[in-house]
C-alpha atoms as a PDB file:
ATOM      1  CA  UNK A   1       0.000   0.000   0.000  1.00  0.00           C
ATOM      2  CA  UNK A   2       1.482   3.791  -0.906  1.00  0.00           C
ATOM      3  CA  UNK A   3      -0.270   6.127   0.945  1.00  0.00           C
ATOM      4  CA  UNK A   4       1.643   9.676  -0.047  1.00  0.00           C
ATOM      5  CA  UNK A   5       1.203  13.028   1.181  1.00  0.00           C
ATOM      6  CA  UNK A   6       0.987  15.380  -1.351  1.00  0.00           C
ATOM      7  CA  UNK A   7      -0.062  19.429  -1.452  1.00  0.00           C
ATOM      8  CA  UNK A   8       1.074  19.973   2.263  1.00  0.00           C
ATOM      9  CA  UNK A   9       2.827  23.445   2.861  1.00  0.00           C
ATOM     10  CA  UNK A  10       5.598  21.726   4.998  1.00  0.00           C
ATOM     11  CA  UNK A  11       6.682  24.596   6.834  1.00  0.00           C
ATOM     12  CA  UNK A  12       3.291  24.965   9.042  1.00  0.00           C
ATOM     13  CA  UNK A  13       2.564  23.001  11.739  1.00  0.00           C
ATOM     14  CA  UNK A  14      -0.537  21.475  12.046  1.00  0.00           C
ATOM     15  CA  UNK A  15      -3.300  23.427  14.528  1.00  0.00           C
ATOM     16  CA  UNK A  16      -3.625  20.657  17.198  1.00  0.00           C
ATOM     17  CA  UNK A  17      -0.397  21.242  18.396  1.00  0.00           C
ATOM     18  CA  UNK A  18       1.755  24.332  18.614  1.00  0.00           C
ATOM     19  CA  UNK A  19       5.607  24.604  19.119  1.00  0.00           C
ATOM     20  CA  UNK A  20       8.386  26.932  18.674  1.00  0.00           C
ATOM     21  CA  UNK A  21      11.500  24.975  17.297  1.00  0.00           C
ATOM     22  CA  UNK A  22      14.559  26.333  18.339  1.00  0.00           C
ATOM     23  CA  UNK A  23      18.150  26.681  16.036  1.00  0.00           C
ATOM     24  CA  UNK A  24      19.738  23.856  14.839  1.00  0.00           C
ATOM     25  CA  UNK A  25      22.896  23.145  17.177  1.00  0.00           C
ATOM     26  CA  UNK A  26      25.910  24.554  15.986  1.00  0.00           C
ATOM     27  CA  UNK A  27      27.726  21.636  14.785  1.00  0.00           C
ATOM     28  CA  UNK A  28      24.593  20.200  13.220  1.00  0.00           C
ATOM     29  CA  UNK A  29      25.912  16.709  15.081  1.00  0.00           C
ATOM     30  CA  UNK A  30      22.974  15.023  17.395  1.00  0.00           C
ATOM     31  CA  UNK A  31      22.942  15.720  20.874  1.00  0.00           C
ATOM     32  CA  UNK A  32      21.455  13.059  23.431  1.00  0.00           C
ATOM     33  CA  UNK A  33      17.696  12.974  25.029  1.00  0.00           C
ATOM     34  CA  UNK A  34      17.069  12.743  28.518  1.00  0.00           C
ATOM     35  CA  UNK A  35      14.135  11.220  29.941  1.00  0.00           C
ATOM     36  CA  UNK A  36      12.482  12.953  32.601  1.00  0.00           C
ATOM     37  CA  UNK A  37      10.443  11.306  35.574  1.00  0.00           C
ATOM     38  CA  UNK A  38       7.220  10.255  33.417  1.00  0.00           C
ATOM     39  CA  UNK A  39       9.679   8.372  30.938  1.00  0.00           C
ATOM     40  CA  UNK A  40       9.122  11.503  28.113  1.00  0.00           C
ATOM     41  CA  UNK A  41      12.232  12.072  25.964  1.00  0.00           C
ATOM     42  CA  UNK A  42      13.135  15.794  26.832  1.00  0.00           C
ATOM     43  CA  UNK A  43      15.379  17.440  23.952  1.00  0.00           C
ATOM     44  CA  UNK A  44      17.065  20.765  23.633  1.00  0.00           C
ATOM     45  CA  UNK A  45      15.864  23.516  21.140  1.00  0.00           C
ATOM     46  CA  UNK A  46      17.796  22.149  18.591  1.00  0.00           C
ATOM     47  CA  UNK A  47      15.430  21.957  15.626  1.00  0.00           C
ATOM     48  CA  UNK A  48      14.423  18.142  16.170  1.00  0.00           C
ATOM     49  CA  UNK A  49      10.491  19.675  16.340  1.00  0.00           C
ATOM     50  CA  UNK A  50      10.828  21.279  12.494  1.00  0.00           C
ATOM     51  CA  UNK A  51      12.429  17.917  11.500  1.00  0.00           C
ATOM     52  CA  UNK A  52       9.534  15.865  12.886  1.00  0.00           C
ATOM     53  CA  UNK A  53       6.822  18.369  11.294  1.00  0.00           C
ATOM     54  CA  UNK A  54       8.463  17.887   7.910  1.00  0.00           C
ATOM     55  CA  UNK A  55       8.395  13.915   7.983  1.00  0.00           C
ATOM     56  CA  UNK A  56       5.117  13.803   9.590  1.00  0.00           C
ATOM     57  CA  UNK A  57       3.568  15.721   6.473  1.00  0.00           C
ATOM     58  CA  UNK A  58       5.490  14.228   4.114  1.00  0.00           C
ATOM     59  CA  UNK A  59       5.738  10.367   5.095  1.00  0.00           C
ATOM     60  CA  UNK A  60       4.031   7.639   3.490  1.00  0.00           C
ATOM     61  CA  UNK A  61       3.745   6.413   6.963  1.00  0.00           C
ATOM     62  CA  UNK A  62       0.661   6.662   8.946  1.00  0.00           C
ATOM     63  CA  UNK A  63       1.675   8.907  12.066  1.00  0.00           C
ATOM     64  CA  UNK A  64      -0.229  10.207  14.712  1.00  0.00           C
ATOM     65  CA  UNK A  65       0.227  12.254  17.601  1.00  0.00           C
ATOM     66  CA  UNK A  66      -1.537  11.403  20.905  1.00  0.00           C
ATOM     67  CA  UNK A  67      -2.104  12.558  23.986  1.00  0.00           C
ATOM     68  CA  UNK A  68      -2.184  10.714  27.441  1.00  0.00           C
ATOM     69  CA  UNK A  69      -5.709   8.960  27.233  1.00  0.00           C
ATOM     70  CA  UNK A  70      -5.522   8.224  23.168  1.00  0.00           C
ATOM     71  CA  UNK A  71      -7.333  10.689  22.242  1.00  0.00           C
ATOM     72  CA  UNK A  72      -5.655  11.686  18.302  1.00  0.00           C
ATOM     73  CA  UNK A  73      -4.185  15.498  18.621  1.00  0.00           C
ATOM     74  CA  UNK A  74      -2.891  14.877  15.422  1.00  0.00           C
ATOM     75  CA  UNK A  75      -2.366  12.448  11.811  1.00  0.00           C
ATOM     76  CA  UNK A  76      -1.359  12.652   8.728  1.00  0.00           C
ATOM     77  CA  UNK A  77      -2.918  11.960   5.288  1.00  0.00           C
ATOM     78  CA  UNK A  78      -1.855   8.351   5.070  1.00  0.00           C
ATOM     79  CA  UNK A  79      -3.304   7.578   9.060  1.00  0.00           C
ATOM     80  CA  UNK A  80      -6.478   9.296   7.410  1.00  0.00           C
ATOM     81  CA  UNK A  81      -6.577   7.007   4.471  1.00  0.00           C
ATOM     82  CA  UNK A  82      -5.226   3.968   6.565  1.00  0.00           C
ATOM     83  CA  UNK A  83      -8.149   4.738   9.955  1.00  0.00           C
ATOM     84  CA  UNK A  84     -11.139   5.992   7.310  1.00  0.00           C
ATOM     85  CA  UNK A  85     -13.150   8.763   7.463  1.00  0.00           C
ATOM     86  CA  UNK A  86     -12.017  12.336   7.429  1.00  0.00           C
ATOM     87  CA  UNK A  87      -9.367  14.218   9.626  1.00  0.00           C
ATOM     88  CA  UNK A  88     -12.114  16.647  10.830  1.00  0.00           C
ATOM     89  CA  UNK A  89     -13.874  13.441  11.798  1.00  0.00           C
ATOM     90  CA  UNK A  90     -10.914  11.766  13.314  1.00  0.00           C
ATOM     91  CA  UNK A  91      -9.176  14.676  15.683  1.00  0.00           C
ATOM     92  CA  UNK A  92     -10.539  14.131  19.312  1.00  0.00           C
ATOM     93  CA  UNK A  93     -11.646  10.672  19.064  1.00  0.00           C
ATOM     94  CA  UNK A  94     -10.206   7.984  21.040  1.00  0.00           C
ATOM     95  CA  UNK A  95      -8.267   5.571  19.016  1.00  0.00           C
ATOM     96  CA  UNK A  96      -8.878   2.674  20.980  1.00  0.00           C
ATOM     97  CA  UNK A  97     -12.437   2.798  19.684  1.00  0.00           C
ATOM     98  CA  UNK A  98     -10.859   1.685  16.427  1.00  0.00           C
ATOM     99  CA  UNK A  99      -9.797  -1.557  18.187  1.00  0.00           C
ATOM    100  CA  UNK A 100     -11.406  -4.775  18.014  1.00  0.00           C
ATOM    101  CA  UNK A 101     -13.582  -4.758  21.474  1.00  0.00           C
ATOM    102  CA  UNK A 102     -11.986  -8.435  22.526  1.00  0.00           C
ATOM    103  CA  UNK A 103      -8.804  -6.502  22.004  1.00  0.00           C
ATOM    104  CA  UNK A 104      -9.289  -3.560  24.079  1.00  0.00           C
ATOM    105  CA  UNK A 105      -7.945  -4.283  27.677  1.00  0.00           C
ATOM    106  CA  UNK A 106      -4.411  -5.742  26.395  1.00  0.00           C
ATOM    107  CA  UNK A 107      -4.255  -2.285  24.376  1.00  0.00           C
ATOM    108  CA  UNK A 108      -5.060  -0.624  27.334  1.00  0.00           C
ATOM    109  CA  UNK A 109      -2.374  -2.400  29.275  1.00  0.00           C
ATOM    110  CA  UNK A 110      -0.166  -1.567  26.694  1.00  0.00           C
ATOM    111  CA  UNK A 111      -0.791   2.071  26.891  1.00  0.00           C
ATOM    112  CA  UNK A 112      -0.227   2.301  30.542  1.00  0.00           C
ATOM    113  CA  UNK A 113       3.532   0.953  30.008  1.00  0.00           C
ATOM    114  CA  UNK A 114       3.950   3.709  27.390  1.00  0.00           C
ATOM    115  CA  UNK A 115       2.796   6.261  29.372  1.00  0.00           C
ATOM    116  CA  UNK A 116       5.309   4.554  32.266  1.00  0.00           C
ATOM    117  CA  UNK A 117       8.253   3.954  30.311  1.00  0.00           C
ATOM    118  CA  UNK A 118       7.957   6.489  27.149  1.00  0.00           C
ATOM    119  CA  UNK A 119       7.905   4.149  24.455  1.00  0.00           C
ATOM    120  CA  UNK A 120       6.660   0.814  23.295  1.00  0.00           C
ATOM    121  CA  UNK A 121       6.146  -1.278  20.092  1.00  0.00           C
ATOM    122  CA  UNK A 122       3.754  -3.804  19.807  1.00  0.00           C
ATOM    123  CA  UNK A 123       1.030  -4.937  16.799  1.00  0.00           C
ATOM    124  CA  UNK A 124      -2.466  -4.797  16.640  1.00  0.00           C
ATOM    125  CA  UNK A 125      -5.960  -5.206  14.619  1.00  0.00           C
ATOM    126  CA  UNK A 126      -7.206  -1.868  13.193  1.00  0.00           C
ATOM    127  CA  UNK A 127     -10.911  -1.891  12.573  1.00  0.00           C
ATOM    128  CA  UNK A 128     -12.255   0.670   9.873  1.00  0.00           C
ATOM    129  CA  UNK A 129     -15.523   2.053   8.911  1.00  0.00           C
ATOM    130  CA  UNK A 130     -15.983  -0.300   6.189  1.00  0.00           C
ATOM    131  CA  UNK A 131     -15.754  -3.330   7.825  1.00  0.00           C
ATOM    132  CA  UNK A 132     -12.399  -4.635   7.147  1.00  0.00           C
ATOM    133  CA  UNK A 133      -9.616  -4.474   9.335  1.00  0.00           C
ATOM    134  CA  UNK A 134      -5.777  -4.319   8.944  1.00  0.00           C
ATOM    135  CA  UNK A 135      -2.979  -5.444  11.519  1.00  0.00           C
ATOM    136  CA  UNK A 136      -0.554  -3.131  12.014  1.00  0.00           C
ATOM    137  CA  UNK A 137       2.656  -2.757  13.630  1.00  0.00           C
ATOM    138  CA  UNK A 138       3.281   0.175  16.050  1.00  0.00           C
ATOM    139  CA  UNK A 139       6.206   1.959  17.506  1.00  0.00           C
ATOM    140  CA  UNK A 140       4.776   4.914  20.386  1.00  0.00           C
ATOM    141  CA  UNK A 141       7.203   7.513  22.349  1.00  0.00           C
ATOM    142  CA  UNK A 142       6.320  10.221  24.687  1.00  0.00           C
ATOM    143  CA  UNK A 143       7.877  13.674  23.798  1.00  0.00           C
ATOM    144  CA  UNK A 144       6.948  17.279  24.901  1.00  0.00           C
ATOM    145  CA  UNK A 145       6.239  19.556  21.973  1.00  0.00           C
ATOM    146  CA  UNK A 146       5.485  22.854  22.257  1.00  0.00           C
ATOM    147  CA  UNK A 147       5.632  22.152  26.271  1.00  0.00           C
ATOM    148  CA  UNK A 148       3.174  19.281  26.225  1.00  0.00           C
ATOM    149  CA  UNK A 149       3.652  15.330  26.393  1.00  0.00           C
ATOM    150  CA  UNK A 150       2.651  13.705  23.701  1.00  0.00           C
ATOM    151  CA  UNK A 151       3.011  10.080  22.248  1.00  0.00           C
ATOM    152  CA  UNK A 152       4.131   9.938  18.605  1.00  0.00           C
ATOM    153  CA  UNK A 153       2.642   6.615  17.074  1.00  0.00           C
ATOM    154  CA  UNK A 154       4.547   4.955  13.614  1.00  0.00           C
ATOM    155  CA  UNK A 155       2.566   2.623  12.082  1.00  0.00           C
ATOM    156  CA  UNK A 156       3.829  -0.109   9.742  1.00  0.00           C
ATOM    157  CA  UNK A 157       1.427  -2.674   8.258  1.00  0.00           C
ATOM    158  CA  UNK A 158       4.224  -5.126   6.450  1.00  0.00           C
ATOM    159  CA  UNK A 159       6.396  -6.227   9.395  1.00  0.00           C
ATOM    160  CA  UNK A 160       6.750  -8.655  12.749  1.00  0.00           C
ATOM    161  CA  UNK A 161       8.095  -6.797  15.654  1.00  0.00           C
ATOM    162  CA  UNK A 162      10.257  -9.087  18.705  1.00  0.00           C
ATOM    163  CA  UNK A 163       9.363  -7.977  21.902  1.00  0.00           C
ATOM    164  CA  UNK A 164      10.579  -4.195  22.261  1.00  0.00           C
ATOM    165  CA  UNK A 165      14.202  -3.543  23.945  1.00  0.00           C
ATOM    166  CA  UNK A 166      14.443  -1.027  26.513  1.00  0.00           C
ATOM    167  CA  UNK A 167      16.303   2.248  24.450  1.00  0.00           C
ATOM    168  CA  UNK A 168      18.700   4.239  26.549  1.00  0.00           C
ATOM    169  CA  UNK A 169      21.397   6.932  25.895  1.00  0.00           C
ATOM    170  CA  UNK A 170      23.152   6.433  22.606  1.00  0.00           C
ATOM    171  CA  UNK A 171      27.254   5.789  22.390  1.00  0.00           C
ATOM    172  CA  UNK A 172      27.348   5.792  18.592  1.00  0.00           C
ATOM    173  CA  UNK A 173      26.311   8.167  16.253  1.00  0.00           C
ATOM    174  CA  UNK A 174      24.836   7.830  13.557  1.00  0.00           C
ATOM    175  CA  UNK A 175      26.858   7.752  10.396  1.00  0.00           C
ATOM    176  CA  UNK A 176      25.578  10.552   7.735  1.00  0.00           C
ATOM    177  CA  UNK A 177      24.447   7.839   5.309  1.00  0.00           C
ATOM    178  CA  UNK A 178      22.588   5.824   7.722  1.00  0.00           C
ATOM    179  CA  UNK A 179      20.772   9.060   8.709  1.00  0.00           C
ATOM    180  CA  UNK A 180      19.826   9.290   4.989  1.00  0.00           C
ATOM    181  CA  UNK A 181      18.862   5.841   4.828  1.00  0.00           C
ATOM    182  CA  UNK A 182      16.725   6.172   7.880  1.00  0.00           C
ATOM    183  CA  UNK A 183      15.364   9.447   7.060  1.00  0.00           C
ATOM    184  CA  UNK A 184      14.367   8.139   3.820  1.00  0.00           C
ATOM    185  CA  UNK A 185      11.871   4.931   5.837  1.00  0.00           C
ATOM    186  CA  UNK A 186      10.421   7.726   8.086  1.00  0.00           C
ATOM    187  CA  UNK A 187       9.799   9.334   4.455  1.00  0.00           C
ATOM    188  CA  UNK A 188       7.931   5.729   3.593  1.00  0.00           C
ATOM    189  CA  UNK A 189      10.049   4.518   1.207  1.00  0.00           C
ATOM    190  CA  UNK A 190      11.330   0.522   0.929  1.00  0.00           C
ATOM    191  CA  UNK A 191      14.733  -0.820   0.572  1.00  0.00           C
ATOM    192  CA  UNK A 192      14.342  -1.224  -3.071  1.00  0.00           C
ATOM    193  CA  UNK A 193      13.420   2.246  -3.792  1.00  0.00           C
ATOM    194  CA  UNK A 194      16.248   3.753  -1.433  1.00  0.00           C
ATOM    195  CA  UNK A 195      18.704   1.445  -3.022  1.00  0.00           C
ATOM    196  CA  UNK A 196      17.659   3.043  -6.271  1.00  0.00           C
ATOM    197  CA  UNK A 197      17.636   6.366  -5.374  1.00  0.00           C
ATOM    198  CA  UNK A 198      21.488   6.382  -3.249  1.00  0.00           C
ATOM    199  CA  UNK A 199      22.455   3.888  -6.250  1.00  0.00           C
ATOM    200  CA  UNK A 200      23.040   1.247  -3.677  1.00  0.00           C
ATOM    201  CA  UNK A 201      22.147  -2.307  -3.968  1.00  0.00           C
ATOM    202  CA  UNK A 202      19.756  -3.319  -1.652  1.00  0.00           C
ATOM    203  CA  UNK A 203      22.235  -5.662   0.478  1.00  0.00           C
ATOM    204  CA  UNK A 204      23.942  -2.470   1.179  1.00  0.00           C
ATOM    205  CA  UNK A 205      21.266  -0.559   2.327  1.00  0.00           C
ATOM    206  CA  UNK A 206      20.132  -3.331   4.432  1.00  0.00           C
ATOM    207  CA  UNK A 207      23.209  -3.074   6.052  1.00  0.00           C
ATOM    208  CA  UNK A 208      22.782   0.453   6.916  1.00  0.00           C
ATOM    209  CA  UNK A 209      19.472  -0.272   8.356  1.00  0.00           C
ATOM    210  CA  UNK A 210      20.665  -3.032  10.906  1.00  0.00           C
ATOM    211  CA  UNK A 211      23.639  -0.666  11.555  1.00  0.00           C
ATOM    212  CA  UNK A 212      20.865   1.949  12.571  1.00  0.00           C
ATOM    213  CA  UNK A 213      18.875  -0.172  14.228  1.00  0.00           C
ATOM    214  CA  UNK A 214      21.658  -1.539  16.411  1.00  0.00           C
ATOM    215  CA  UNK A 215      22.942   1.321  17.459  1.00  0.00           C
ATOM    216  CA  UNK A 216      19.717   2.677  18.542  1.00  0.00           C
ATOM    217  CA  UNK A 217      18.413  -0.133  19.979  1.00  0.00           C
ATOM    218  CA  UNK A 218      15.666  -0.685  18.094  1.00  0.00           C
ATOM    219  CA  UNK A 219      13.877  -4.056  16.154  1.00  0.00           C
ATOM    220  CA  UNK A 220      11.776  -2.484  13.744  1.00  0.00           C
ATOM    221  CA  UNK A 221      12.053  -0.112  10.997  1.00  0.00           C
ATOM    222  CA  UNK A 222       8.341   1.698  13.150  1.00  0.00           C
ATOM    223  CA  UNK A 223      10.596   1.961  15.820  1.00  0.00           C
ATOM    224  CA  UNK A 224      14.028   2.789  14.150  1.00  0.00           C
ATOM    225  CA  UNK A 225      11.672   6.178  12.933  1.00  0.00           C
ATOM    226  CA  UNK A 226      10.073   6.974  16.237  1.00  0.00           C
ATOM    227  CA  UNK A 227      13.465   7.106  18.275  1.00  0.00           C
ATOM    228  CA  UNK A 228      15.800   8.501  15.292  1.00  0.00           C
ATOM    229  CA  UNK A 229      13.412  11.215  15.600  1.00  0.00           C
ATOM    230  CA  UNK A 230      13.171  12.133  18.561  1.00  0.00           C
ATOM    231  CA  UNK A 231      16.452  11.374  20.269  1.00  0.00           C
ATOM    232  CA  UNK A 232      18.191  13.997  17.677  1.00  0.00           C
ATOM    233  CA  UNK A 233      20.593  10.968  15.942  1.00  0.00           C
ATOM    234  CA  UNK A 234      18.536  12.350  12.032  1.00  0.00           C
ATOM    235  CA  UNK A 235      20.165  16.003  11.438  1.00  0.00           C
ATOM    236  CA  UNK A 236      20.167  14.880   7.559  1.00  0.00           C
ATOM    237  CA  UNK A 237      17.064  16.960   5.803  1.00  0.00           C
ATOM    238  CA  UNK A 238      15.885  15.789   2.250  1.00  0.00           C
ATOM    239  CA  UNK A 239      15.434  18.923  -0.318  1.00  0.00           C
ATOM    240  CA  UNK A 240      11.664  19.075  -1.396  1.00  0.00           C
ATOM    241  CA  UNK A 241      12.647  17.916  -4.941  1.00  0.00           C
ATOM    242  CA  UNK A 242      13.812  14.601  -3.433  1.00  0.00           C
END
């Protein structure tokens, strides 16, 4: 499925939540998150909020922003498409009214041990207006934008997830062309297409991806998006002809 976002302004952030990002740092090299006592990953004013804003409106990724009782602050066109209805429809609700009712109290459960330790991955059933359903695969973690915790929520529908790895302060960098690798799956693109865009092959690009993901942490490409984000490790920016 290729769900893209197309005729967003990209340098507006969306109404439901306001922030101020601050200046880029001066080395443009990623600076470490700290977690405060609710498990939210606090960052400096270093421009990670006008990063996120610009991946969120232009990934083929369903994202959503929530806040601490699930109710959606926040989505982008493909969560639109991939939830049905409309946006206007959509902000407010509860999105664990779009779970399967047997399914409810284990999402629940789930929830509280974001809101505990600031992030989680998991999968679960997605039920849409139309009757069908879709499993997807999930990656939440708290941040404060604009001075207010939120959960950001990457959705995948084409992969397993292990059980999720507890994600801590970072000792390696980032290599420039792993953030461009990884910049370009938050941007919803597979390993075939970034292979054929970097003129990689797509053994090579894999490689970048479990270099990424082992350095972070992480075990899934949901997840590899929702902490590169918001721990600071993507300073790499795509132009808008990419």
């Amino acid at each position: 499925m290729r769900l893209v976002v197309q005729g967003r302004d990209d340098r507006r952030e969306p109404e439901g939540v306001q922030s101020t990002p601050g200046r880029p740092s001066a080395t443009g090299g990623a600076t470490r998150s700290t977690g405060a006592a609710d498990g939210t990953r606090t960052r400096p004013e270093n421009g990670w909020v006008a990063l996120f804003w610009m991946v969120f409106r232009r990934s083929r990724n369903p994202i959503l922003l929530l806040d601490e009782r699930r109710n959606i602050l926040e989505l982008n066109d493909p969560a639109v498409a991939l939830i049905g209805g409309t946006r206007e429809e959509l902000l407010g609700t509860c999105l664990a009214s779009r779970f399967p009712p047997a399914e409810r109290g284990v999402a629940a459960r789930e929830w509280e041990r974001v809101l505990r330790s600031g992030e989680r991955t998991g999968s679960r059933v997605l039920e849409r207006p139309d009757g069908t359903s879709v499993e997807i695969e999930w990656a939440a973690r708290a941040a404060r934008i604009g001075g207010r915790r939120v959960v950001i929520t990457v959705w995948v529908s084409d992969q397993r997830l292990p059980n999720p790895a507890a994600v801590g302060e970072f000792e390696r960098p980032l290599t420039p062309r792993e953030q461009e690798v990884v910049m370009l799956i938050a941007l919803g693109e597979d390993t075939r297409e970034i292979a054929a865009g970097l003129h990689l092959s797509p053994e090579t690009v894999k490689s970048h991806i479990r270099n990424a993901m082992s350095k972070l942490c992480v075990h899934s490409r949901a997840q590899l998006v929702a902490v590169a984000l918001t721990s600071g490790q993507v300073t790499w920016v795509p132009s808008m002809g990419d």
